[in-house]
C-alpha atoms as a PDB file:
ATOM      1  CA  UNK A   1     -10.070  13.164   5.704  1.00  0.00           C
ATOM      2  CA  UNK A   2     -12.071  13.722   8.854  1.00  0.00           C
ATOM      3  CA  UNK A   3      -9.308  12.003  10.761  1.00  0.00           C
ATOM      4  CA  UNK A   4      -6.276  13.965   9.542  1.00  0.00           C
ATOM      5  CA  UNK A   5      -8.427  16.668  11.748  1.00  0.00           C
ATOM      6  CA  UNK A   6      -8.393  15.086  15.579  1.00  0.00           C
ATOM      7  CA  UNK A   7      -5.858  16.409  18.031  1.00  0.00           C
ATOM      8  CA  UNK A   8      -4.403  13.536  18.112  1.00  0.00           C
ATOM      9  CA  UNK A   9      -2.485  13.840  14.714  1.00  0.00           C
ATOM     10  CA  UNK A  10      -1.217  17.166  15.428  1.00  0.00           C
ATOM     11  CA  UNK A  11       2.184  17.752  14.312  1.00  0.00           C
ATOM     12  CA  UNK A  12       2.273  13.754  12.916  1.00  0.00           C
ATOM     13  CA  UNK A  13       2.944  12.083   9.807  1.00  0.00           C
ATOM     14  CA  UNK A  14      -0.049   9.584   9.636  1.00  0.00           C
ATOM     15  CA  UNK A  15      -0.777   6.572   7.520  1.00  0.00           C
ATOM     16  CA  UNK A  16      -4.246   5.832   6.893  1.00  0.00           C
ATOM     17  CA  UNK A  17      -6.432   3.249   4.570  1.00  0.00           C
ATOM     18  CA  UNK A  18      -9.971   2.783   2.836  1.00  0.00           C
ATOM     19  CA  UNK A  19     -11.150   1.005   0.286  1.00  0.00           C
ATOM     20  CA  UNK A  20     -14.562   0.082  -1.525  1.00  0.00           C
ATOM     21  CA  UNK A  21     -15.856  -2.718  -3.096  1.00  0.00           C
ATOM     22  CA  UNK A  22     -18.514  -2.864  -5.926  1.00  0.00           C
ATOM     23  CA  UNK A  23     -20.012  -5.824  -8.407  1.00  0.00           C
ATOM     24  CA  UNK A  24     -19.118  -6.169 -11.779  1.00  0.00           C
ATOM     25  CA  UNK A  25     -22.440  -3.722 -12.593  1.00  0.00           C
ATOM     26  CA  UNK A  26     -20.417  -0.931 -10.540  1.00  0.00           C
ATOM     27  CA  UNK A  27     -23.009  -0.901  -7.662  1.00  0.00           C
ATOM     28  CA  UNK A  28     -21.197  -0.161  -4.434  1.00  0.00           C
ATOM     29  CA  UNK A  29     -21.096  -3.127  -2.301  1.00  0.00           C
ATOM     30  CA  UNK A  30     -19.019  -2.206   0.670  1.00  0.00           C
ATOM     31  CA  UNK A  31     -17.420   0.918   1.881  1.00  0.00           C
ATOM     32  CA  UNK A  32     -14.489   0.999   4.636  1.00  0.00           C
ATOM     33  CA  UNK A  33     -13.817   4.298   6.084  1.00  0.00           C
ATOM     34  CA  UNK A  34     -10.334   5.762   6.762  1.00  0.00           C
ATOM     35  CA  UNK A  35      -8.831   3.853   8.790  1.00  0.00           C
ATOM     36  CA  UNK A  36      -5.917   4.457  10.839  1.00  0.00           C
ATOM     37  CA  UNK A  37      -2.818   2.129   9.519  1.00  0.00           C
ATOM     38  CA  UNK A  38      -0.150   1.044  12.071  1.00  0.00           C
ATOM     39  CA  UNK A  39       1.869  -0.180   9.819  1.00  0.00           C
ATOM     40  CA  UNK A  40       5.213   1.924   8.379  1.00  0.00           C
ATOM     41  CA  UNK A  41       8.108  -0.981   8.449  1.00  0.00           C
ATOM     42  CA  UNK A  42      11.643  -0.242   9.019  1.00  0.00           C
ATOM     43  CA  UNK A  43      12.431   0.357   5.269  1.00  0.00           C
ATOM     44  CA  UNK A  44      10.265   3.303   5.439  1.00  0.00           C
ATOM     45  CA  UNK A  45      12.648   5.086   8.294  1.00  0.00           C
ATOM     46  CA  UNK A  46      15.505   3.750   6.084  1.00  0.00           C
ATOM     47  CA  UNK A  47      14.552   5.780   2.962  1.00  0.00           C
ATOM     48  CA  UNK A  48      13.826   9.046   5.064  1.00  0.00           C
ATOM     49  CA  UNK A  49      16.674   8.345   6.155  1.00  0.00           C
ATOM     50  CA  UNK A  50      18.906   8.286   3.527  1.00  0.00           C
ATOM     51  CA  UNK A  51      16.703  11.063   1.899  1.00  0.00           C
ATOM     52  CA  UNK A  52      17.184  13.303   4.974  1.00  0.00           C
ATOM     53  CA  UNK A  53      21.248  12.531   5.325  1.00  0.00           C
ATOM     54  CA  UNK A  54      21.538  12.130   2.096  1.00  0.00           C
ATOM     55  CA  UNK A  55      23.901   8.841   2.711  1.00  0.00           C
ATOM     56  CA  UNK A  56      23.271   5.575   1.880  1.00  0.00           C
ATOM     57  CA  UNK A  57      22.148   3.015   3.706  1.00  0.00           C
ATOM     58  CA  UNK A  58      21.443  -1.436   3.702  1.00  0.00           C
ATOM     59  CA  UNK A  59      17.759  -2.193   2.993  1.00  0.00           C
ATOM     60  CA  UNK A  60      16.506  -5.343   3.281  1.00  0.00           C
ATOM     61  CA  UNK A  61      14.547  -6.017  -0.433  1.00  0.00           C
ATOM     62  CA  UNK A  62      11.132  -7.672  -0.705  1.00  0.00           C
ATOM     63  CA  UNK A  63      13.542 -11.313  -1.815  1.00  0.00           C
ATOM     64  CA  UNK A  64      15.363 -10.546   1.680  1.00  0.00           C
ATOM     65  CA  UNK A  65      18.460  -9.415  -0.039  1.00  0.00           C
ATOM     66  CA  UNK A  66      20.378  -6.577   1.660  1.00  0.00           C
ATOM     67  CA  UNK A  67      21.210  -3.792  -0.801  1.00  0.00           C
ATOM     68  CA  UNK A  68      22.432  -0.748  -0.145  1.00  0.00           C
ATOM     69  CA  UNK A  69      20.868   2.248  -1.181  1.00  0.00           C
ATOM     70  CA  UNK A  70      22.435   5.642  -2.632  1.00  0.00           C
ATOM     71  CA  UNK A  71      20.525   8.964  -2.078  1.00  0.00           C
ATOM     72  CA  UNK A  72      17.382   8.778  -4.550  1.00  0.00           C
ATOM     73  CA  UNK A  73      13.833   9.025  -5.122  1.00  0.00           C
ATOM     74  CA  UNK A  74      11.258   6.223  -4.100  1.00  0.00           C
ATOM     75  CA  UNK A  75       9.043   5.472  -6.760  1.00  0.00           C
ATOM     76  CA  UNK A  76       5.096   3.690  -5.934  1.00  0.00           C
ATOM     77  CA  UNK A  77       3.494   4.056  -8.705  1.00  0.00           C
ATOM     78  CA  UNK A  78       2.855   0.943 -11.307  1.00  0.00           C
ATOM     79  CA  UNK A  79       1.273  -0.186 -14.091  1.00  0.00           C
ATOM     80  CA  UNK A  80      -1.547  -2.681 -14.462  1.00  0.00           C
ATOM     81  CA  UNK A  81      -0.578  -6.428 -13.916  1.00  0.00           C
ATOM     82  CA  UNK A  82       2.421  -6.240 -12.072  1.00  0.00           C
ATOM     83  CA  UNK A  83       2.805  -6.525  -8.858  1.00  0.00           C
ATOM     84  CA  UNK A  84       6.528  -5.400  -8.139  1.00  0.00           C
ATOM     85  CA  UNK A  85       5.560  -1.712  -6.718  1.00  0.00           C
ATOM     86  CA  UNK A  86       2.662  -0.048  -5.831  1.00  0.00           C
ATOM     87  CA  UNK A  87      -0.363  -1.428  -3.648  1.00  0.00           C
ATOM     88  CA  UNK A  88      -0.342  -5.243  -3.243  1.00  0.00           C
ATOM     89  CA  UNK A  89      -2.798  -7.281  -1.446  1.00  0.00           C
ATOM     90  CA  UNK A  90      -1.950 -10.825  -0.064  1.00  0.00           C
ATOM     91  CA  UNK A  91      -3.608 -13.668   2.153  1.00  0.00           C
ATOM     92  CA  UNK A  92      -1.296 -13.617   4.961  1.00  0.00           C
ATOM     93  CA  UNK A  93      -2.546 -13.355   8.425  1.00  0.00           C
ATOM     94  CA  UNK A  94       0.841 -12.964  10.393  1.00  0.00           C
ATOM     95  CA  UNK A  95       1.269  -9.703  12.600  1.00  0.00           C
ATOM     96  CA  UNK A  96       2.414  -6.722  11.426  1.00  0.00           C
ATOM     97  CA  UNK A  97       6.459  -6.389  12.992  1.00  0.00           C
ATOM     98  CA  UNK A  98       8.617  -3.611  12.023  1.00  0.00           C
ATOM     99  CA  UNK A  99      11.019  -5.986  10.463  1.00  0.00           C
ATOM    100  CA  UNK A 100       8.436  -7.033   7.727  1.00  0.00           C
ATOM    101  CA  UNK A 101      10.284  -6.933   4.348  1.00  0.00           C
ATOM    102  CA  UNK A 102       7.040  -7.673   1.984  1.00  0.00           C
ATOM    103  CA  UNK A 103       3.964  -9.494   2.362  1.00  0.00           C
ATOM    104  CA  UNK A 104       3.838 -12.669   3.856  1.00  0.00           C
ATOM    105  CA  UNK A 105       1.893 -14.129   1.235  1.00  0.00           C
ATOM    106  CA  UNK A 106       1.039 -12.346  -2.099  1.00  0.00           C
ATOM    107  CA  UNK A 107      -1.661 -12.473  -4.853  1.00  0.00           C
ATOM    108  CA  UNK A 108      -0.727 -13.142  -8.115  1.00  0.00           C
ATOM    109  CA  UNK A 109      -1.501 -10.881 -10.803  1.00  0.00           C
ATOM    110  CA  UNK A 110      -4.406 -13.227 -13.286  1.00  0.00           C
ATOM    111  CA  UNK A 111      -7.775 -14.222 -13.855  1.00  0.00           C
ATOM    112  CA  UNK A 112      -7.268 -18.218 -12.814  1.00  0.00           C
ATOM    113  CA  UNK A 113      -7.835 -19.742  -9.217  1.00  0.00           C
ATOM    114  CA  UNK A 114      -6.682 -17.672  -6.404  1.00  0.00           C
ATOM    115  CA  UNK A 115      -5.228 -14.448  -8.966  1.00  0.00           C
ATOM    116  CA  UNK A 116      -6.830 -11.211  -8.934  1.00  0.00           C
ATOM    117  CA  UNK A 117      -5.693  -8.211 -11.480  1.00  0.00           C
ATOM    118  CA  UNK A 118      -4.226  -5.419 -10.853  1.00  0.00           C
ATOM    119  CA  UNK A 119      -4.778  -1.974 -12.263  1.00  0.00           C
ATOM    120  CA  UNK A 120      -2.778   0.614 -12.500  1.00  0.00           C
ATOM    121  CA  UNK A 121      -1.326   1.810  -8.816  1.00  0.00           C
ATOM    122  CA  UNK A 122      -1.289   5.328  -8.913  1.00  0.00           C
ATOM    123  CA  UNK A 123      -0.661   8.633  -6.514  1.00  0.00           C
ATOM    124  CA  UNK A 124      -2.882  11.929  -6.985  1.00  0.00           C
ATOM    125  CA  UNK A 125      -1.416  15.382  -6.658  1.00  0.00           C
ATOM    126  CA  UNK A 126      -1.146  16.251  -3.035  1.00  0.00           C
ATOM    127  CA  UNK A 127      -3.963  18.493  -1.353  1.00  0.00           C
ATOM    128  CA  UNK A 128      -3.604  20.832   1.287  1.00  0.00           C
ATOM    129  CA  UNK A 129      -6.318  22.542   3.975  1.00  0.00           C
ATOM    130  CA  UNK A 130      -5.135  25.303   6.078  1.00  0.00           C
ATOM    131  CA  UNK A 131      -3.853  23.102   8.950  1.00  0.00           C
ATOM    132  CA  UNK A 132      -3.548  19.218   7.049  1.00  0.00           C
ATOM    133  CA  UNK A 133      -1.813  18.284   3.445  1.00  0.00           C
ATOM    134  CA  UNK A 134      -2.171  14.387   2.268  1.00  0.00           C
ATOM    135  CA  UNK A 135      -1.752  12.668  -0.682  1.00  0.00           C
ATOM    136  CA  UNK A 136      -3.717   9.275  -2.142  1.00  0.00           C
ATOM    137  CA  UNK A 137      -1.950   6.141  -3.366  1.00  0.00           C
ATOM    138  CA  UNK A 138      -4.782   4.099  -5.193  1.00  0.00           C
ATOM    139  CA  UNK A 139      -4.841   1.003  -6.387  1.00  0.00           C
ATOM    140  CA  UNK A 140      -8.123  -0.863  -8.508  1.00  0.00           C
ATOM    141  CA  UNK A 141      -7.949  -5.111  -8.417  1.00  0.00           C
ATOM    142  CA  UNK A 142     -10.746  -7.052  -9.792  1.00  0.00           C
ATOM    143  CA  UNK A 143     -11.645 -10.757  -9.244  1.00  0.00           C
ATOM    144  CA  UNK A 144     -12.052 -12.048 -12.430  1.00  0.00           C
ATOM    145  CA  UNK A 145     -11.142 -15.947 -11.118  1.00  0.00           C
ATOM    146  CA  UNK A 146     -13.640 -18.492 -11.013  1.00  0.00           C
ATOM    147  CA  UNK A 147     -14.198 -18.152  -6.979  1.00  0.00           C
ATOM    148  CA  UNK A 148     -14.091 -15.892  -4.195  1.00  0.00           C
ATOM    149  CA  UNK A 149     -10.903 -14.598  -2.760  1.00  0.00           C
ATOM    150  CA  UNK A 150     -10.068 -13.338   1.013  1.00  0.00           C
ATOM    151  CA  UNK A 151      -7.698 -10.297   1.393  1.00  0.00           C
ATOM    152  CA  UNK A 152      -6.224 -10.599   4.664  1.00  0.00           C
ATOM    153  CA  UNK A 153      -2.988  -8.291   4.651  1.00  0.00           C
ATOM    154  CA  UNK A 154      -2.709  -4.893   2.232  1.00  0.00           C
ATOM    155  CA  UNK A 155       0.646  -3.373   1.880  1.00  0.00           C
ATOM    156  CA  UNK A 156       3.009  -0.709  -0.359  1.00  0.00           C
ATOM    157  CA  UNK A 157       6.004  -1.803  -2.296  1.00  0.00           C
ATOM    158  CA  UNK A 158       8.480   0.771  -3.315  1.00  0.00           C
ATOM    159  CA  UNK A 159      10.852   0.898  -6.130  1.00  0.00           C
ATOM    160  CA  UNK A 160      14.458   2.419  -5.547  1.00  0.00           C
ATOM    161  CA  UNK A 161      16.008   3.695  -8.506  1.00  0.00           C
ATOM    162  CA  UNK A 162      18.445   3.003 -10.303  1.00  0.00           C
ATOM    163  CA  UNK A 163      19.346  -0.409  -9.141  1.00  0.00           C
ATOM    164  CA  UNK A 164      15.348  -1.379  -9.314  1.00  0.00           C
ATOM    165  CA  UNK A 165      15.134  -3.352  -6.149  1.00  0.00           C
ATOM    166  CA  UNK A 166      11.778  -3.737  -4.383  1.00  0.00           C
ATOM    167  CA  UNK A 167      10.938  -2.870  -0.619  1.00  0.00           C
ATOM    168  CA  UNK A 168       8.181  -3.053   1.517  1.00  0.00           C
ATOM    169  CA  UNK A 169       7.533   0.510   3.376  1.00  0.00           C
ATOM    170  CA  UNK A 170       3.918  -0.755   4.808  1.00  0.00           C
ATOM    171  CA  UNK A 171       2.110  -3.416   5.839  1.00  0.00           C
ATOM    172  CA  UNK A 172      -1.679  -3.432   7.829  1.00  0.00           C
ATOM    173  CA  UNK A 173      -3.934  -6.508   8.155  1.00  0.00           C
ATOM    174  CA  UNK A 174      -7.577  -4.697   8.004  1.00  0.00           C
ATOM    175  CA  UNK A 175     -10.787  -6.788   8.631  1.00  0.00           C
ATOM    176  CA  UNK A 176     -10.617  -9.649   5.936  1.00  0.00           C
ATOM    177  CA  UNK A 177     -11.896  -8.579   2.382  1.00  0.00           C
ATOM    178  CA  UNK A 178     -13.746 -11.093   0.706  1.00  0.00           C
ATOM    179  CA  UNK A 179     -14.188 -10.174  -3.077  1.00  0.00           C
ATOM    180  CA  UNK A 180     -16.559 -12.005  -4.970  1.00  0.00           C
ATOM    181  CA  UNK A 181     -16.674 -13.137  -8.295  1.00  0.00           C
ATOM    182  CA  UNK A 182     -16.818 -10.059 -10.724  1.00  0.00           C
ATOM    183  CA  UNK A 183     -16.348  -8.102  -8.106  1.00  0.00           C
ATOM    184  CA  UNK A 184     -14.080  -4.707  -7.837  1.00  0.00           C
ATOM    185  CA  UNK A 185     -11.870  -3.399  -4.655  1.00  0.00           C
ATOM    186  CA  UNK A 186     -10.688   0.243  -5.097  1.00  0.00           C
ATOM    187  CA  UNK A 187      -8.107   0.490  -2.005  1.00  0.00           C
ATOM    188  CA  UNK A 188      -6.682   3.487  -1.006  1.00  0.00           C
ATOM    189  CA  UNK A 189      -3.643   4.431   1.061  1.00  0.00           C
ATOM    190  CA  UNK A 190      -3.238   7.955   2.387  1.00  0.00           C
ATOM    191  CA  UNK A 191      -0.477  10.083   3.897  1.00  0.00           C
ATOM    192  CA  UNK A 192      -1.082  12.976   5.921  1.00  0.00           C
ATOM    193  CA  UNK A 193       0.302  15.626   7.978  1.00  0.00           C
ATOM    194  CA  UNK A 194      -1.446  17.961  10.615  1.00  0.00           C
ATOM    195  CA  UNK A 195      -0.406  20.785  12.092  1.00  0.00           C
END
């Protein structure tokens, strides 16, 4: 969490990811540090928004449906093989805008050409430090297809209860991932505050 620590992020809300990748024998392969994401889409104000004011509010969904949204909780966490919430990963290579309402192109959940599976997406109790507080969204996806598949765009979809509509709340396009055959990307998203 070294970078939750630079002046820079004092008194911010900061969006940050990492992620490794190791070979279907678990040996680490590659290792991206935290990285600073640029990436929180309009949805994202939306919800704190509505959280905040506690009024609802139109949000474009990740179909590009308007829907408005009542006062609720946002939920990112998912279970293994779908793709609906959580962490997603896609092979789009269009800029990041604000207006992004999902990814531009996502990977399908499955072991035949082009798929990759999806664990479970899941968030970790928050920490805190005496000046930062963050907590982890992580995601594990495995390329169990019969070639190699790029990662160029990494995002989170949010569920809002109780209509269960989808939305988009970030989007980043890191350096491209290629995962291998076999191989095993643990990618990590984390929010932090510094005071």
């Amino acid at each position: 969490m070294s970078l939750l620590n630079k002046k820079k992020y004092e008194g911010a809300c900061a969006l940050f990811y990492d992620y490794e990748i190791r070979n279907k024998e678990g040996k680490l392969i590659k290792k991206q540090k935290l990285t600073e994401s640029k990436s929180f889409v309009k949805a994202f104000i939306q919800i704190l928004h509505r959280q905040f004011t506690y009024t609802s509010v139109s949000i474009i969904d990740t179909g590009n449906i308007s829907r408005t949204s009542m006062p609720y909780y946002i939920e990112t966490t998912e279970n293994a093989g779908s793709i609906n919430k959580g962490l997603i990963v896609g092979t789009g290579t269009d800029a990041v805008t604000i207006n992004d309402y999902k990814l531009q192109t996502t990977i399908s959940n499955g072991t035949t050409a082009g798929k990759l599976q999806y664990g479970a997406s899941t968030m970790a109790t928050p920490t805190f430090t005496s000046t930062t507080g963050s907590m982890i969204l992580t995601r594990v996806i495995s390329n169990n297809s019969p070639g190699n598949i790029t990662i160029n765009e990494i995002g989170i979809y949010a569920q809002i209860p109780p209509n269960a509509y989808y939305c988009c709340i970030a989007r980043d396009i890191p350096t491209p991932i290629i995962l291998a055959i076999g191989e095993q990307l643990t990618l990590n998203y984390t929010i932090g505050v510094t005071i």
